[in-house]
N, C-alpha and C. Protein backbone atom coordinates (compact mmCIF):
# COMPACT_ATOMS: atom_id res chain seq x y z
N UNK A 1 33.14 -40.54 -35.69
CA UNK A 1 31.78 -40.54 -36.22
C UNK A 1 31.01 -39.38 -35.61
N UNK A 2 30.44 -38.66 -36.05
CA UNK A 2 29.18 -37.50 -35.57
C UNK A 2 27.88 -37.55 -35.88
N UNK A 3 27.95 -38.72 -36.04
CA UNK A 3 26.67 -39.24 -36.05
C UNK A 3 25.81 -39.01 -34.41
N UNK A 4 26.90 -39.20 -33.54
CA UNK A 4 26.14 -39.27 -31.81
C UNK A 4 26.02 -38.06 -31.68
N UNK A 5 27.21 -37.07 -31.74
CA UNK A 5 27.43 -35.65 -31.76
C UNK A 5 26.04 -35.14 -32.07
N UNK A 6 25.95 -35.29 -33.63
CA UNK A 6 24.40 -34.69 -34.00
C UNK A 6 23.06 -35.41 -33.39
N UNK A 7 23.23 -36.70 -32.89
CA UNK A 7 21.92 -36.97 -32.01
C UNK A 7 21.83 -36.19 -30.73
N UNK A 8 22.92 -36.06 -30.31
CA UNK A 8 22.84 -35.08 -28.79
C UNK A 8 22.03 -34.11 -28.93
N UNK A 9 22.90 -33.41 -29.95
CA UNK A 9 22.28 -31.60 -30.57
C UNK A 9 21.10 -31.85 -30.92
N UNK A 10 20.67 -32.84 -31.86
CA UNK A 10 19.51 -33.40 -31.84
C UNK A 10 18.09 -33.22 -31.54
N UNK A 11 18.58 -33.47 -29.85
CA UNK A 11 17.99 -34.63 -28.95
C UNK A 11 17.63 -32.88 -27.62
N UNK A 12 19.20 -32.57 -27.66
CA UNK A 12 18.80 -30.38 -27.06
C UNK A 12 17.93 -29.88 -28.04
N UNK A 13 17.78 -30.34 -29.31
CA UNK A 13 16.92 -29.27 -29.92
C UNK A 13 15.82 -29.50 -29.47
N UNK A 14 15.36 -30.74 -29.58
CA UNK A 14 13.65 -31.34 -28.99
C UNK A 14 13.57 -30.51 -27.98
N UNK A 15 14.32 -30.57 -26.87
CA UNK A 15 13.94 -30.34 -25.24
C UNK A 15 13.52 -29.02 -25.50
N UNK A 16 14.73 -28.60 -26.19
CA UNK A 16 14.30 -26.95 -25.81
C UNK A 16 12.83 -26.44 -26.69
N UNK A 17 12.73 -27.01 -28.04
CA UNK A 17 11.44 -26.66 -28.55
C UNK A 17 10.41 -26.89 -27.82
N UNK A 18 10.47 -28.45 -26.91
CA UNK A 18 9.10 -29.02 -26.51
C UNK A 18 8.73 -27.34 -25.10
N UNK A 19 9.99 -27.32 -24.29
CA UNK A 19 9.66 -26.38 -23.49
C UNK A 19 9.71 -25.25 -24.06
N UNK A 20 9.27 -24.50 -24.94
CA UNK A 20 9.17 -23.54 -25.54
C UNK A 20 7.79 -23.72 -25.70
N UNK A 21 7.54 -24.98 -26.40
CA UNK A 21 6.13 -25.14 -26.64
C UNK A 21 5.43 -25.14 -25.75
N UNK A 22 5.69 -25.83 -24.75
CA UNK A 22 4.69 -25.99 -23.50
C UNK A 22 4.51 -24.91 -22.57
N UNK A 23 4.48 -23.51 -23.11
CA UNK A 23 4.13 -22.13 -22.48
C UNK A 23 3.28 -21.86 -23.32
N UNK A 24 2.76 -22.62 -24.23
CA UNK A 24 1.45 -22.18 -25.41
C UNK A 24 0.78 -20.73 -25.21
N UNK A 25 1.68 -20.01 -25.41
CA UNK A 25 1.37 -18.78 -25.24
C UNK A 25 1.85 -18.00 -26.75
N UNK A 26 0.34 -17.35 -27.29
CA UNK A 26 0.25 -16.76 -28.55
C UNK A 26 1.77 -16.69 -28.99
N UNK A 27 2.43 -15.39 -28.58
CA UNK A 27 3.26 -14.81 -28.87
C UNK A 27 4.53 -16.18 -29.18
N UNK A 28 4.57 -16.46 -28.16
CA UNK A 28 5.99 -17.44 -27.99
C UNK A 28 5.46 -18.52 -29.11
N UNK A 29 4.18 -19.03 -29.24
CA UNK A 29 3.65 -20.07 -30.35
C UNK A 29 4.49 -19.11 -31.51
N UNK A 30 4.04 -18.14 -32.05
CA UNK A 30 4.21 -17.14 -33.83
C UNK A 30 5.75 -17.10 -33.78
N UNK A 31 6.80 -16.96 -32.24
CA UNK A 31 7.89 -16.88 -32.53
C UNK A 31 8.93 -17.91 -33.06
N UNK A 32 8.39 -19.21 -32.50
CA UNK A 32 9.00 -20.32 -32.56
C UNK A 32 8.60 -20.88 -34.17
N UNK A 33 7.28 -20.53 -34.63
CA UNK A 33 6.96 -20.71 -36.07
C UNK A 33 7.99 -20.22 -36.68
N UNK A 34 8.17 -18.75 -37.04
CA UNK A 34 8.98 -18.18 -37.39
C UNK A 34 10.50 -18.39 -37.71
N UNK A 35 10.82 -19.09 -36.50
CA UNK A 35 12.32 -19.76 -36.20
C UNK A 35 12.34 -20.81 -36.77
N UNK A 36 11.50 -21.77 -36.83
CA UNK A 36 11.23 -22.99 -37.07
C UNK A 36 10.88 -22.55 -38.60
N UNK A 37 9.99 -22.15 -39.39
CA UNK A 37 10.46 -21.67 -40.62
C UNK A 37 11.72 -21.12 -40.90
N UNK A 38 12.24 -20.36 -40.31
CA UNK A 38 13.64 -19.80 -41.03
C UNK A 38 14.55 -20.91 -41.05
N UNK A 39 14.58 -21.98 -40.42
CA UNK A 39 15.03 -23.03 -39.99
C UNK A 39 15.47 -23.84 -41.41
N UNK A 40 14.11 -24.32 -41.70
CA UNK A 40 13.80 -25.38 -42.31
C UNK A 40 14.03 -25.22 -43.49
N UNK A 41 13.68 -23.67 -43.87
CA UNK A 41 14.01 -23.11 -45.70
C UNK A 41 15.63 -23.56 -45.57
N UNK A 42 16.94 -23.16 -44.32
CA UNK A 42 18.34 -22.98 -44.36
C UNK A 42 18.64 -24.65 -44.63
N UNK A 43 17.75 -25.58 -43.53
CA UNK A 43 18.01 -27.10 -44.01
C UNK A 43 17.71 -27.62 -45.19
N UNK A 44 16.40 -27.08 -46.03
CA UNK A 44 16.28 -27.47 -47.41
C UNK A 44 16.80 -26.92 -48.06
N UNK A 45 17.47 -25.63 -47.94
CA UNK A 45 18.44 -25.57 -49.39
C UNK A 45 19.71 -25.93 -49.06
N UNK A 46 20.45 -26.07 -47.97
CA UNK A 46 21.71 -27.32 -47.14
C UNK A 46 21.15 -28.29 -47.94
N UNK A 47 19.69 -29.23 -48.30
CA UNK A 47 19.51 -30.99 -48.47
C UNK A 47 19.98 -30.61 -50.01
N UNK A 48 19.48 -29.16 -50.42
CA UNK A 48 19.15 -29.36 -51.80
C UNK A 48 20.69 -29.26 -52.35
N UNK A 49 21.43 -28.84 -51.28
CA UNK A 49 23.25 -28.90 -52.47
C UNK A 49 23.70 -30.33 -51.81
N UNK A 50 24.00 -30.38 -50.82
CA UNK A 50 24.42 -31.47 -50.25
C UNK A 50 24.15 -32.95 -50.87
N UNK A 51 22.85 -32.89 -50.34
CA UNK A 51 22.55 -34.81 -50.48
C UNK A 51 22.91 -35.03 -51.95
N UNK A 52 22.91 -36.69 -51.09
CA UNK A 52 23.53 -37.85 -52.29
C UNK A 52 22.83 -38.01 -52.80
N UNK A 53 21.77 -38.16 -52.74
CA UNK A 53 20.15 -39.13 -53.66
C UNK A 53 19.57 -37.53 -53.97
N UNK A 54 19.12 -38.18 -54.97
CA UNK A 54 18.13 -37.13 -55.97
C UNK A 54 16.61 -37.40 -55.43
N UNK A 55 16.23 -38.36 -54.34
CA UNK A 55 14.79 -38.06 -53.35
C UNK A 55 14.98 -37.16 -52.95
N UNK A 56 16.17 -36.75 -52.10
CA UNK A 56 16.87 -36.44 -50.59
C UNK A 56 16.78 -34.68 -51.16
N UNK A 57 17.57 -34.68 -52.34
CA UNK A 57 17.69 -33.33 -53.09
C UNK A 57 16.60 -33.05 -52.73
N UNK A 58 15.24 -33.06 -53.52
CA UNK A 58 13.95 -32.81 -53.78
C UNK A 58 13.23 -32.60 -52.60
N UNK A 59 13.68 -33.71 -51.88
CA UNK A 59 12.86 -33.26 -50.44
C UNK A 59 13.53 -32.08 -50.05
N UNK A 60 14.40 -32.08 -50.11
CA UNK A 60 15.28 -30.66 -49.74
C UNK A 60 14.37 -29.57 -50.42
N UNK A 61 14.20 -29.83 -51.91
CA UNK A 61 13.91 -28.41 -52.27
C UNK A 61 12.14 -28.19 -51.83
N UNK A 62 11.32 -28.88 -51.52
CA UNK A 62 9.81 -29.24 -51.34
C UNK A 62 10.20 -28.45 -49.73
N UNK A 63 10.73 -29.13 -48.84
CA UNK A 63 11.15 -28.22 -47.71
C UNK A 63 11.13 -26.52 -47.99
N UNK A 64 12.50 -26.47 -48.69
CA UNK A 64 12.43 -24.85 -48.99
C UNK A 64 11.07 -24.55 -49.09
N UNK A 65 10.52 -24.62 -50.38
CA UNK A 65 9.49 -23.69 -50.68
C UNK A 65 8.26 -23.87 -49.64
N UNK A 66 8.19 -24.79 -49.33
CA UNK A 66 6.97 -25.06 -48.42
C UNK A 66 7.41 -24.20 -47.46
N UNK A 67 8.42 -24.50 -46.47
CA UNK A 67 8.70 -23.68 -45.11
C UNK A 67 8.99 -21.92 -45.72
N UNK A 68 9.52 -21.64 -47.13
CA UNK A 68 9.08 -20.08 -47.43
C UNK A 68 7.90 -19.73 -47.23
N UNK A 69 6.93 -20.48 -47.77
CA UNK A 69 5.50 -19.99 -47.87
C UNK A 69 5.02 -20.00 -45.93
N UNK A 70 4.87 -20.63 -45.41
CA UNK A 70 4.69 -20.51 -44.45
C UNK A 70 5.47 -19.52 -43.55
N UNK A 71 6.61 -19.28 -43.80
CA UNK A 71 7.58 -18.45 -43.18
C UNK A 71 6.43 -16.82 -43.21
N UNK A 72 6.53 -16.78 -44.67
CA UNK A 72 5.88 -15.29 -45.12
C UNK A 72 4.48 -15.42 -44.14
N UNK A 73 3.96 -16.82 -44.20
CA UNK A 73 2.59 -16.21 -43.25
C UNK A 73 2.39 -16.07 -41.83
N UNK A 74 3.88 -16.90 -41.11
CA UNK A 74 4.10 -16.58 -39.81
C UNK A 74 4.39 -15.37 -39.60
N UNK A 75 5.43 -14.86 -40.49
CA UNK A 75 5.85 -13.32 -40.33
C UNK A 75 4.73 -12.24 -40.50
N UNK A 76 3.81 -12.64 -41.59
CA UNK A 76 2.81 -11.72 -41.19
C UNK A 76 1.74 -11.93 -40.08
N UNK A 77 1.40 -12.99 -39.93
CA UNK A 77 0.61 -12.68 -38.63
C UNK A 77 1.42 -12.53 -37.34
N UNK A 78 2.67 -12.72 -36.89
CA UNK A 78 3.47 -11.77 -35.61
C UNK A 78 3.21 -10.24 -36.22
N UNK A 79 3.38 -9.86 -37.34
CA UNK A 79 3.31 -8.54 -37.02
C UNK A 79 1.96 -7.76 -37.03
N UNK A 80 0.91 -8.87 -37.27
CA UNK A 80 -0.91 -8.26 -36.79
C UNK A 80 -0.92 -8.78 -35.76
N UNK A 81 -0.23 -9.43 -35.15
CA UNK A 81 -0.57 -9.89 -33.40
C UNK A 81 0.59 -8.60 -32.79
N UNK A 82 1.41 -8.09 -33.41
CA UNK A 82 2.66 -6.75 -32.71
C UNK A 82 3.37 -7.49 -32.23
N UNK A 83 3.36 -8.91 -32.72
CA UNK A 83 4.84 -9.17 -32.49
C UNK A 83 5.93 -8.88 -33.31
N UNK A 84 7.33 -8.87 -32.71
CA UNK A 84 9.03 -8.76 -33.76
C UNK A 84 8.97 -10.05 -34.48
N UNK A 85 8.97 -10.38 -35.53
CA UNK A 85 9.46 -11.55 -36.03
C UNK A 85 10.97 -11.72 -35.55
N UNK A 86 11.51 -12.80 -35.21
CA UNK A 86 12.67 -12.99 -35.39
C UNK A 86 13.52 -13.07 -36.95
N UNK A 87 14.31 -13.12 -36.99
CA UNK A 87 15.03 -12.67 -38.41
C UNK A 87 15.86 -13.90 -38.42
N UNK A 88 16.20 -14.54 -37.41
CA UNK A 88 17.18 -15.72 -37.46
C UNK A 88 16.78 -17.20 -37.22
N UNK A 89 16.97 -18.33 -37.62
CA UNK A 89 16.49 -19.54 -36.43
C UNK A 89 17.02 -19.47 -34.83
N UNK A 90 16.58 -19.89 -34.34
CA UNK A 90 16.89 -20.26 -33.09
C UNK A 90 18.11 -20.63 -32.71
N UNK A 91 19.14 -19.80 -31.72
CA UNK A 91 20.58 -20.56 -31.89
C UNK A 91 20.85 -21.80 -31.65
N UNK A 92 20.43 -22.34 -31.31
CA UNK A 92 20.24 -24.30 -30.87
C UNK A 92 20.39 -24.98 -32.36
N UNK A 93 19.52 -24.29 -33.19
CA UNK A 93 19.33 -24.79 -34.37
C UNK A 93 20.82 -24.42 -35.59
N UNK A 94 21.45 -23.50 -34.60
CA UNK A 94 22.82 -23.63 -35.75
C UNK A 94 23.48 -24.54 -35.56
N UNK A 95 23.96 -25.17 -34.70
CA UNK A 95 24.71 -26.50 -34.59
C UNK A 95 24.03 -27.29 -34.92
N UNK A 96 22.57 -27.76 -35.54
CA UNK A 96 22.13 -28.72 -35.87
C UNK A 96 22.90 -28.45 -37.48
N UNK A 97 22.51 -27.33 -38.15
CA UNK A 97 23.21 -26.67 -39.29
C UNK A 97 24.54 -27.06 -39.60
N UNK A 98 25.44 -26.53 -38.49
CA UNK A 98 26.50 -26.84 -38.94
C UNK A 98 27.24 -28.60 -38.74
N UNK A 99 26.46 -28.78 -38.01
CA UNK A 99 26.70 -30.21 -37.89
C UNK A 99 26.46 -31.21 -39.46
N UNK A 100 25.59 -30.77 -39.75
CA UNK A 100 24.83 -31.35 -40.95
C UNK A 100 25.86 -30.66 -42.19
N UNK A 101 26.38 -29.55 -42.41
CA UNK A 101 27.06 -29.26 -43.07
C UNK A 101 28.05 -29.74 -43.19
N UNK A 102 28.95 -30.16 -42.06
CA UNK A 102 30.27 -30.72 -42.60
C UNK A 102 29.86 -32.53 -42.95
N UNK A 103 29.04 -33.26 -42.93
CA UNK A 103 28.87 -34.51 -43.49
C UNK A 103 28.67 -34.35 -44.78
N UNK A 104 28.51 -35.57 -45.19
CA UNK A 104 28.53 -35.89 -47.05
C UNK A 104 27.91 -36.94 -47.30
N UNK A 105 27.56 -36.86 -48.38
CA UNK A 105 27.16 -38.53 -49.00
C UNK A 105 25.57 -39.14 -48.65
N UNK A 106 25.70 -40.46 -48.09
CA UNK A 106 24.96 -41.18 -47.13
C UNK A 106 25.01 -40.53 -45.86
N UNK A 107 26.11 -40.44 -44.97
CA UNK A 107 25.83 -39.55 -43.81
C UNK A 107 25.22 -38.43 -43.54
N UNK A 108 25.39 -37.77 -44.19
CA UNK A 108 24.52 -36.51 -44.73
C UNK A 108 23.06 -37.13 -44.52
N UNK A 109 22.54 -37.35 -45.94
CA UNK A 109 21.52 -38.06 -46.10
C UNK A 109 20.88 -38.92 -45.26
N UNK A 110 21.14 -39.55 -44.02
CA UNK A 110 20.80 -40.40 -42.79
C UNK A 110 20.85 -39.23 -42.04
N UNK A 111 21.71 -38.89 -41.37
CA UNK A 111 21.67 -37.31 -40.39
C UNK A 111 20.46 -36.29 -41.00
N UNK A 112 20.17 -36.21 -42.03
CA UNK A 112 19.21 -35.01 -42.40
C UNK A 112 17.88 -35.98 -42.47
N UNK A 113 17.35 -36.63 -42.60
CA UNK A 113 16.37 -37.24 -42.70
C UNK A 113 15.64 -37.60 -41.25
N UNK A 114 17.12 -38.29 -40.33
CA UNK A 114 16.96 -38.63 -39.14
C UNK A 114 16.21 -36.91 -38.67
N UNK A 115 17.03 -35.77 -38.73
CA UNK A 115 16.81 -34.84 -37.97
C UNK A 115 14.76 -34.49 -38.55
N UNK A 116 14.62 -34.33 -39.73
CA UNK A 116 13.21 -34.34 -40.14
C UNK A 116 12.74 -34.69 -39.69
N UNK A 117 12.64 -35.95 -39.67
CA UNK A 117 11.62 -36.81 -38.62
C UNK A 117 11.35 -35.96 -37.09
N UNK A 118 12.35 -36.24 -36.87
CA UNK A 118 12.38 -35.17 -34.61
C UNK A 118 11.81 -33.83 -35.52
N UNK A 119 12.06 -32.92 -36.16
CA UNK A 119 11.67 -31.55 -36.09
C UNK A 119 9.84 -32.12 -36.58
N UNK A 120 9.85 -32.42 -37.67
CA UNK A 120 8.16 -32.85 -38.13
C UNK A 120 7.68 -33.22 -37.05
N UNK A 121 8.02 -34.35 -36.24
CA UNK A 121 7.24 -34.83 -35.25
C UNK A 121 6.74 -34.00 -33.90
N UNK A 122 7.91 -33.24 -33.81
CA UNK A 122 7.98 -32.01 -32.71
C UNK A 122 6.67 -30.86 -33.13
N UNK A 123 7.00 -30.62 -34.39
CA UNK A 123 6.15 -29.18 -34.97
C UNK A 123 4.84 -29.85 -34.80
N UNK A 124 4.56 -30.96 -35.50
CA UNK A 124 3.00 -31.74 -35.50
C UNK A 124 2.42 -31.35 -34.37
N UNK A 125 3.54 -31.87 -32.97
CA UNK A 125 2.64 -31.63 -31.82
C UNK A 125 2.46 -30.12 -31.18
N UNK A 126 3.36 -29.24 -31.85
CA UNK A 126 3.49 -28.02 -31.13
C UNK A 126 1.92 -27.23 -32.07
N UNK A 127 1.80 -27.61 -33.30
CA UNK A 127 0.79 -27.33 -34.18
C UNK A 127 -0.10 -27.51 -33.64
N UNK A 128 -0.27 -28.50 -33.14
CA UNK A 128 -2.02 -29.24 -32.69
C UNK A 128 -2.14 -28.53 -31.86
N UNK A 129 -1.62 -28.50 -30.72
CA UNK A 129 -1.29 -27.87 -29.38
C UNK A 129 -2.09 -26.21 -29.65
N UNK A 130 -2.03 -25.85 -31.06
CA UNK A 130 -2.32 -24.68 -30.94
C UNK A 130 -3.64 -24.54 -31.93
N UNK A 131 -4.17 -25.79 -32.45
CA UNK A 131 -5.52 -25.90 -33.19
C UNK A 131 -6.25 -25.05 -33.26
N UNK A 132 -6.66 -25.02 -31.55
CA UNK A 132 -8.05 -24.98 -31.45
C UNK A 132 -7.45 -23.21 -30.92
N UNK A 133 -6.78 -22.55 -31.07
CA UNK A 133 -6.12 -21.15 -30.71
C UNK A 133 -7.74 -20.43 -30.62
N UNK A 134 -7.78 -19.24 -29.82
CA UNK A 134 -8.86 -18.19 -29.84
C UNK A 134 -8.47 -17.28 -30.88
N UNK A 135 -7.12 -17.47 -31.33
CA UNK A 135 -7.08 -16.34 -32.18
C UNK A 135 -7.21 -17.06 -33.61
N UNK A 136 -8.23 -16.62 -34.10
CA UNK A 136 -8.48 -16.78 -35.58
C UNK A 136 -7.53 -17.08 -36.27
N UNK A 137 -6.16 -16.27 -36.43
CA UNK A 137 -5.01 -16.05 -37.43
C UNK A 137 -3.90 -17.22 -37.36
N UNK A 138 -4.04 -17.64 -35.61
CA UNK A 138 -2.98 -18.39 -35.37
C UNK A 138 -3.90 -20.15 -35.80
N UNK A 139 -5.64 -20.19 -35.49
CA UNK A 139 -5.66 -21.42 -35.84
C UNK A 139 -5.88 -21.54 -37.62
N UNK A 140 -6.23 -20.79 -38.07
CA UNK A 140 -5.71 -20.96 -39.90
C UNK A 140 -4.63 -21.14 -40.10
N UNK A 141 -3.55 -20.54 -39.98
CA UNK A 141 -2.26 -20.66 -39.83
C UNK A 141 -1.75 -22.45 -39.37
N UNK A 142 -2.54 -22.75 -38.51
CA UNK A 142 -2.18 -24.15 -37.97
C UNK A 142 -3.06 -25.05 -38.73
N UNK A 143 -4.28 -24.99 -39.27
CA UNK A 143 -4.39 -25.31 -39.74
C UNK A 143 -4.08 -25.62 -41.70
N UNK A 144 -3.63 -24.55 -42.05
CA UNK A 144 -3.08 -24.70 -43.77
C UNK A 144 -1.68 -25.58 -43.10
N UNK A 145 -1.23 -25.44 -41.95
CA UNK A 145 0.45 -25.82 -42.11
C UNK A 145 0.32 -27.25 -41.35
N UNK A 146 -0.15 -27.97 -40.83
CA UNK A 146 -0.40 -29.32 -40.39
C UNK A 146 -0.42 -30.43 -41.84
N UNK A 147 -1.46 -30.22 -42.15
CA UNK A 147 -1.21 -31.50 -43.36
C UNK A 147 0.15 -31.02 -44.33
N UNK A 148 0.72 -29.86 -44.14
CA UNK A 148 1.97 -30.27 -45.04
C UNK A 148 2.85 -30.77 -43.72
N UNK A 149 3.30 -30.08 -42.86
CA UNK A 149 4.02 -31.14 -41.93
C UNK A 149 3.43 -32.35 -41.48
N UNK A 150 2.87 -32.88 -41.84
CA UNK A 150 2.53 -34.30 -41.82
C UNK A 150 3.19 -34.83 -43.00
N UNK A 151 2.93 -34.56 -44.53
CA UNK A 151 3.42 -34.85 -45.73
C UNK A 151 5.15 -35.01 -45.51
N UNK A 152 5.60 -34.08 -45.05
CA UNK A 152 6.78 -33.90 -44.47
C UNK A 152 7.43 -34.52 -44.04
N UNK A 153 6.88 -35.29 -42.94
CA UNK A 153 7.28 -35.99 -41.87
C UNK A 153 7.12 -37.92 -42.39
N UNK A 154 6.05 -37.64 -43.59
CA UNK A 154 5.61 -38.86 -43.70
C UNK A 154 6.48 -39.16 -45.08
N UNK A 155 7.48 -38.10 -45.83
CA UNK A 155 8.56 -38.24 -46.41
C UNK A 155 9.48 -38.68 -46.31
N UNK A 156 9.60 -37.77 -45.08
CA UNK A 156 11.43 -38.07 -44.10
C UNK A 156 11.59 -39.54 -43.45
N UNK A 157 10.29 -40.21 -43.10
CA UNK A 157 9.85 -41.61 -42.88
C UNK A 157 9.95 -42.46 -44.03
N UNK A 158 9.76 -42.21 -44.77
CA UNK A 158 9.88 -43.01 -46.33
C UNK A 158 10.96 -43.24 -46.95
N UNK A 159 11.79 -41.67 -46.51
CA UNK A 159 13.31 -42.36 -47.35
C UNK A 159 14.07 -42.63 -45.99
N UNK A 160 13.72 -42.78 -45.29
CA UNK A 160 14.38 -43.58 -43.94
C UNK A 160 14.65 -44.69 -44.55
N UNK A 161 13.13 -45.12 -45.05
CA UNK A 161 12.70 -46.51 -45.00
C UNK A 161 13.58 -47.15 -46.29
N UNK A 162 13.95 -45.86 -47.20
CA UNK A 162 14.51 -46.40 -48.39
C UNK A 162 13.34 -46.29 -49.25
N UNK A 163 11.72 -46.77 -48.68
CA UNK A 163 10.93 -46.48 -49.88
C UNK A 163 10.91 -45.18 -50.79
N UNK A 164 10.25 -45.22 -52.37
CA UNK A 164 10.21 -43.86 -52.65
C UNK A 164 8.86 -42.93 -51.96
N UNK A 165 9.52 -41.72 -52.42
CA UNK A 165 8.56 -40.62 -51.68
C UNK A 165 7.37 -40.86 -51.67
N UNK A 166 6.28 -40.77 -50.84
CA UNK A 166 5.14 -40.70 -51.66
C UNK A 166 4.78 -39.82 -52.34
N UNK A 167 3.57 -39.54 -53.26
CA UNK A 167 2.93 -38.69 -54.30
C UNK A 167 2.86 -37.34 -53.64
N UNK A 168 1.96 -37.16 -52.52
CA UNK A 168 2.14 -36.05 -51.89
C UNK A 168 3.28 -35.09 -51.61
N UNK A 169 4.45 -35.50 -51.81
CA UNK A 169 5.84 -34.68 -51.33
C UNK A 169 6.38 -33.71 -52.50
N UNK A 170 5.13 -33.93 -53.83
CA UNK A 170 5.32 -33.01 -54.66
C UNK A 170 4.17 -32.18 -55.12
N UNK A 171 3.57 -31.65 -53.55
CA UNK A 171 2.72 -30.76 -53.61
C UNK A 171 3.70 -29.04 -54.23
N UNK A 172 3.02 -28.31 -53.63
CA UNK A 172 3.28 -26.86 -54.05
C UNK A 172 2.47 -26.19 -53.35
């Protein structure tokens, strides 16, 4: 079973984001966006071939485009703050990838949902964390991207639950 396997990797991804986060420092905040977008577009279009359920699909593809759009606006504000965007996710985050890739079915679909939840819940707090930012760019930025990772998170909670999506998960 890899089901534990992927809670471990999981469970390293949290740690290392939370301490990433907890240097709330501009730069390292726009980089980890960045990663964490490139991330999330590679897991929603992974949900969108993979999963079993046609929620699971959809959330997959609502992921993509949402974490594109945000991607493009992390990337542009690192490069009006002079930061490098990163070009890749975070290497921690490929074994969450490939982990999730070789499952199928329901496993799949429980493993990817499970992992939503920890990344939404993680980003929520790394978001807030950066609200109230001095820099103009970074708290707009946190602010347009909070209520969709909430929507997000309050998805990946729903088809946990088995309920259907709510209405919101087919924003744009």
């Amino acid at each position: 079973m890899q089901s534990g396997r992927l809670a471990f990797v999981t469970g390293a991804v949290l740690a290392v984001t939370l301490a990433a986060a907890s240097q709330s420092d501009e730069q390292s905040f726009i980089r980890d966006a960045v990663q964490g977008n490139l991330a999330e577009v590679q897991l929603g279009e992974l949900a969108a071939q993979r999963a079993e359920t046609e929620p699971i699909r959809k959330f997959g593809e609502v992921l993509r485009m949402d974490h594109q759009a945000a991607l493009q606006r992390a990337q542009n504000l690192a490069k009006s703050l002079k930061v490098e965007p990163p070009t890749a996710p975070a290497p921690e985050t490929r074994g969450i990838y490939d982990g999730l890739s070789q499952l199928s079915g329901s496993e799949f679909d429980a493993a990817f949902v499970s992992h939503m939840i920890t990344v939404h819940e993680a980003a929520i707090a790394k978001y807030s964390r950066n609200a109230s930012s001095d820099n103009d760019g970074i708290a707009a930025m946190v602010a347009e991207a909070l209520p969709k990772l909430k929507a997000h998170l309050a998805t990946a909670q729903a088809l946990q639950r088995g309920a259907p999506a709510p209405a919101h998960s087919q924003h744009h």
